[in-house]
Protein backbone atom coordinates (compact mmCIF):
# COMPACT_ATOMS: atom_id res chain seq x y z
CA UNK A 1 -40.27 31.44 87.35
CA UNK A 2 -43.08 30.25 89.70
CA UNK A 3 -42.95 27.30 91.70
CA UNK A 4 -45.32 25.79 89.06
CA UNK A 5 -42.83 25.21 86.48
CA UNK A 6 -40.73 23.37 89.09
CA UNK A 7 -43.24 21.13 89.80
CA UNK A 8 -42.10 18.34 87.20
CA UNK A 9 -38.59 18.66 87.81
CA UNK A 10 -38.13 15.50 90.67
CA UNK A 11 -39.89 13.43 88.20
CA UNK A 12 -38.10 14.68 85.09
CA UNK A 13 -34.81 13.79 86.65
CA UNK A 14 -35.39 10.77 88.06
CA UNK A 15 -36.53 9.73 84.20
CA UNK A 16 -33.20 11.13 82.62
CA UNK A 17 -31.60 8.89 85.51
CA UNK A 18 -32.87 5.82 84.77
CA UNK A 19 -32.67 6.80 80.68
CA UNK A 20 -29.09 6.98 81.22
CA UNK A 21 -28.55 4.07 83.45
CA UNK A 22 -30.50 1.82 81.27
CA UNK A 23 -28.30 2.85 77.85
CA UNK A 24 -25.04 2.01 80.34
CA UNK A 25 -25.93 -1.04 80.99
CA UNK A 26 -27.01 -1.85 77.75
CA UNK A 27 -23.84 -0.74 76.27
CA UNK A 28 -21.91 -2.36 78.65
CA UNK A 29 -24.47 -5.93 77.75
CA UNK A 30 -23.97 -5.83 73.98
CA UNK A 31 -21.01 -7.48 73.05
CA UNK A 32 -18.18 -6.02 70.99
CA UNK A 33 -18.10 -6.73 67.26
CA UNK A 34 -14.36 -8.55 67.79
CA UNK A 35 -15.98 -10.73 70.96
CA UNK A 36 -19.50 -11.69 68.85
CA UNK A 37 -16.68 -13.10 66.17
CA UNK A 38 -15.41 -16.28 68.09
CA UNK A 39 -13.49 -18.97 66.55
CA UNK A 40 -14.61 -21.58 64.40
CA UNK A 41 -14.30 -24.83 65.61
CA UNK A 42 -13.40 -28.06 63.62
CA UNK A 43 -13.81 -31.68 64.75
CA UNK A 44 -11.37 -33.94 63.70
CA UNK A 45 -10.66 -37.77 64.68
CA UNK A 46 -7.59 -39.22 64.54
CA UNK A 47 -8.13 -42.69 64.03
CA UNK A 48 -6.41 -45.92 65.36
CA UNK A 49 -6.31 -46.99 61.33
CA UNK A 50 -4.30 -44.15 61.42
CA UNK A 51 -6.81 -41.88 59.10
CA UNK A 52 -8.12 -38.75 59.60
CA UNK A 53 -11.79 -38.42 59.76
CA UNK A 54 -14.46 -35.88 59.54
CA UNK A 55 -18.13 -36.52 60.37
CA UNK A 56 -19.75 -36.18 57.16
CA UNK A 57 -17.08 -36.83 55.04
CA UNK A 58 -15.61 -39.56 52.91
CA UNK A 59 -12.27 -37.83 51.86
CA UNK A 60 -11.73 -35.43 55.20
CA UNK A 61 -10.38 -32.08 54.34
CA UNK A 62 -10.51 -28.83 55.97
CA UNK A 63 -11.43 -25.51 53.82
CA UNK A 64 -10.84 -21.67 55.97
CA UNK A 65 -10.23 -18.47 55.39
CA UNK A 66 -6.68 -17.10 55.50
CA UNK A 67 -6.23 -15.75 58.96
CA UNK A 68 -9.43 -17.10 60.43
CA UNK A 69 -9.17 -17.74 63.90
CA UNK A 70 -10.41 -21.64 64.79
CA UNK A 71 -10.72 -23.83 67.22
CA UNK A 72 -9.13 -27.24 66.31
CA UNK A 73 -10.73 -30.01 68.65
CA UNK A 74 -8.96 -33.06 67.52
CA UNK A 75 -10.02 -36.65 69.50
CA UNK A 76 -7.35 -39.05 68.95
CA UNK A 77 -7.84 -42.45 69.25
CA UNK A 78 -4.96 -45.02 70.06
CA UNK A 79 -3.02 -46.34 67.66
CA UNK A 80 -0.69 -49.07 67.84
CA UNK A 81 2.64 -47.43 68.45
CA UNK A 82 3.31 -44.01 70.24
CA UNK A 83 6.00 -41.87 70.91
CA UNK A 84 7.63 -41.74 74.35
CA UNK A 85 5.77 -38.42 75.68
CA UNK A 86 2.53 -40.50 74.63
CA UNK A 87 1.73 -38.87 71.90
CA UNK A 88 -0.19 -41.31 69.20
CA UNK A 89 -1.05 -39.11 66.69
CA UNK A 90 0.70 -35.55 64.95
CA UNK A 91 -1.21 -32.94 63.12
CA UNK A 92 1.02 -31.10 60.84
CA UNK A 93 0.48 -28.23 58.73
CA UNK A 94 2.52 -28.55 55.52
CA UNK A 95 3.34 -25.22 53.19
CA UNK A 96 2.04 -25.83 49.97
CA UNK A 97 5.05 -24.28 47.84
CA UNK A 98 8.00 -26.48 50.22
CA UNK A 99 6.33 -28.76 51.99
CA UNK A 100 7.64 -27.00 55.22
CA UNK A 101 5.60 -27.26 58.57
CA UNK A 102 3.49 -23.96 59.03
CA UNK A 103 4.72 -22.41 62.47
CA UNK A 104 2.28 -23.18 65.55
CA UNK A 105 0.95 -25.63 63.58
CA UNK A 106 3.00 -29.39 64.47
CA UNK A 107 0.71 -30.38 66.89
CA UNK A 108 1.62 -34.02 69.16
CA UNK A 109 -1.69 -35.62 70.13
CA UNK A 110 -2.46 -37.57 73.43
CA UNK A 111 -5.36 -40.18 73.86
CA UNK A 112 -8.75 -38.35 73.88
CA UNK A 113 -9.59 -35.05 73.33
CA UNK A 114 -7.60 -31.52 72.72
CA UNK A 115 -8.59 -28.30 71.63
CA UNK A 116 -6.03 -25.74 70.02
CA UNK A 117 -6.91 -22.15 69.48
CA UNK A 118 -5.23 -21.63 66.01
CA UNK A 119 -4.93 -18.95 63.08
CA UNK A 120 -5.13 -20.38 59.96
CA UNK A 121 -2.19 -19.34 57.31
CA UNK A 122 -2.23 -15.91 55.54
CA UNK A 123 -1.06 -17.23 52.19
CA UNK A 124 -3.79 -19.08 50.15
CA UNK A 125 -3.01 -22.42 49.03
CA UNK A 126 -3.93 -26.26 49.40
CA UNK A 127 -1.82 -27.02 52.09
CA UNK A 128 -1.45 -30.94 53.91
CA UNK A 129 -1.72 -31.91 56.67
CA UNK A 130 0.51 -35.07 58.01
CA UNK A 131 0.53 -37.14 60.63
CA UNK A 132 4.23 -37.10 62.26
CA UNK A 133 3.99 -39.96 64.93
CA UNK A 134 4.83 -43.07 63.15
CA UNK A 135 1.41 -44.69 64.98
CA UNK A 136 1.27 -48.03 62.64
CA UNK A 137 2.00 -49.48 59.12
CA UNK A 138 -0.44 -47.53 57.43
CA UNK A 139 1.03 -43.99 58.75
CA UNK A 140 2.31 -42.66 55.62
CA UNK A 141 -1.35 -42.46 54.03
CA UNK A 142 -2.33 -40.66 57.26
CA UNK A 143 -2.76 -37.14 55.78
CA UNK A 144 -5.73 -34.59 54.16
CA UNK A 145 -5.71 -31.96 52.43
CA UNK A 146 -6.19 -27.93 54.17
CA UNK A 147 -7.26 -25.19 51.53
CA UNK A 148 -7.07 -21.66 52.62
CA UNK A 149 -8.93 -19.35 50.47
CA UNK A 150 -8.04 -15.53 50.57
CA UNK A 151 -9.52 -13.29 52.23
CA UNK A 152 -12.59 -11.62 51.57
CA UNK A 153 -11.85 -7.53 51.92
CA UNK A 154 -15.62 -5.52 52.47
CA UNK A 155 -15.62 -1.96 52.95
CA UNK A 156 -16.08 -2.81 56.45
CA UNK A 157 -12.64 -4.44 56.70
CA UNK A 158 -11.34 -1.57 54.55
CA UNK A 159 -12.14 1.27 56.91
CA UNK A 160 -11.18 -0.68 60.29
CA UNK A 161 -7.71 -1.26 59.21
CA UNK A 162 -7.26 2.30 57.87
């Protein structure tokens, strides 16, 4: 080969250099399907009149997906009575077939605001949630109602748990 056909070949690899540095870094850049998914978050208040409140909504209740991953960001607000850790307020996740609290889900609530990472149920169902700090007289209507609807399977789902 002459020295003619050589010519191009600084330039030619300092192109396929920068090619593949720029498809690293974009690869490393685009986020992974699982990290682009992140929780859901619901705003709840937990109310002196000991009620449960959502913006928006007369009759609060919650509706998810089973096994959804959320973010639960409750503000309580003081009630009259509380616990001796200071909790006002509980959030409790009821089973719907025995009324059982759903593990990870009896959660004590301080003054202000807390956020818990949660997974809703697996098991469809209208499940309840309760309030389980006796925070004033009206405490036993302090409850809503949390529906979990199954699970939508796509082919997508399909293949990645194969």
């Amino acid at each position: 080969m002459s020295r003619e056909n050589y010519r191009h070949w600084p330039t030619l690899t300092f192109l396929w250099a920068r090619a593949f540095t720029a498809l690293l870094l974009l690869a490393l850049l685009l986020p992974v399907k699982a990290q682009q998914q992140s929780p859901r978050v619901i705003e709840v208040t937990a109310d002196h009149d000991s009620r449960y409140r959502i913006q928006g909504m007369s009759k609060p209740s919650i509706t998810v997906t089973a096994n959804e991953k959320i973010l639960l960001r409750v503000t309580a607000i003081r009630a009259k009575q509380r616990n001796r850790d200071g909790s006002i307020h509980g959030f409790s996740l009821l089973r719907p077939k025995d009324h059982q609290p759903v593990p990870g889900w009896e959660l004590l609530l301080k003054p202000g605001v807390q956020e818990f990472q949660l997974t809703a149920p697996s098991e469809p169902g209208e499940y309840q949630v309760v309030c389980t700090v006796i925070c004033s007289e009206g405490h036993e209507q302090m409850n809503m109602k949390f529906i979990v609807e199954p699970e939508i399977k796509t082919a997508s789902n399909s293949e990645i748990n194969k």
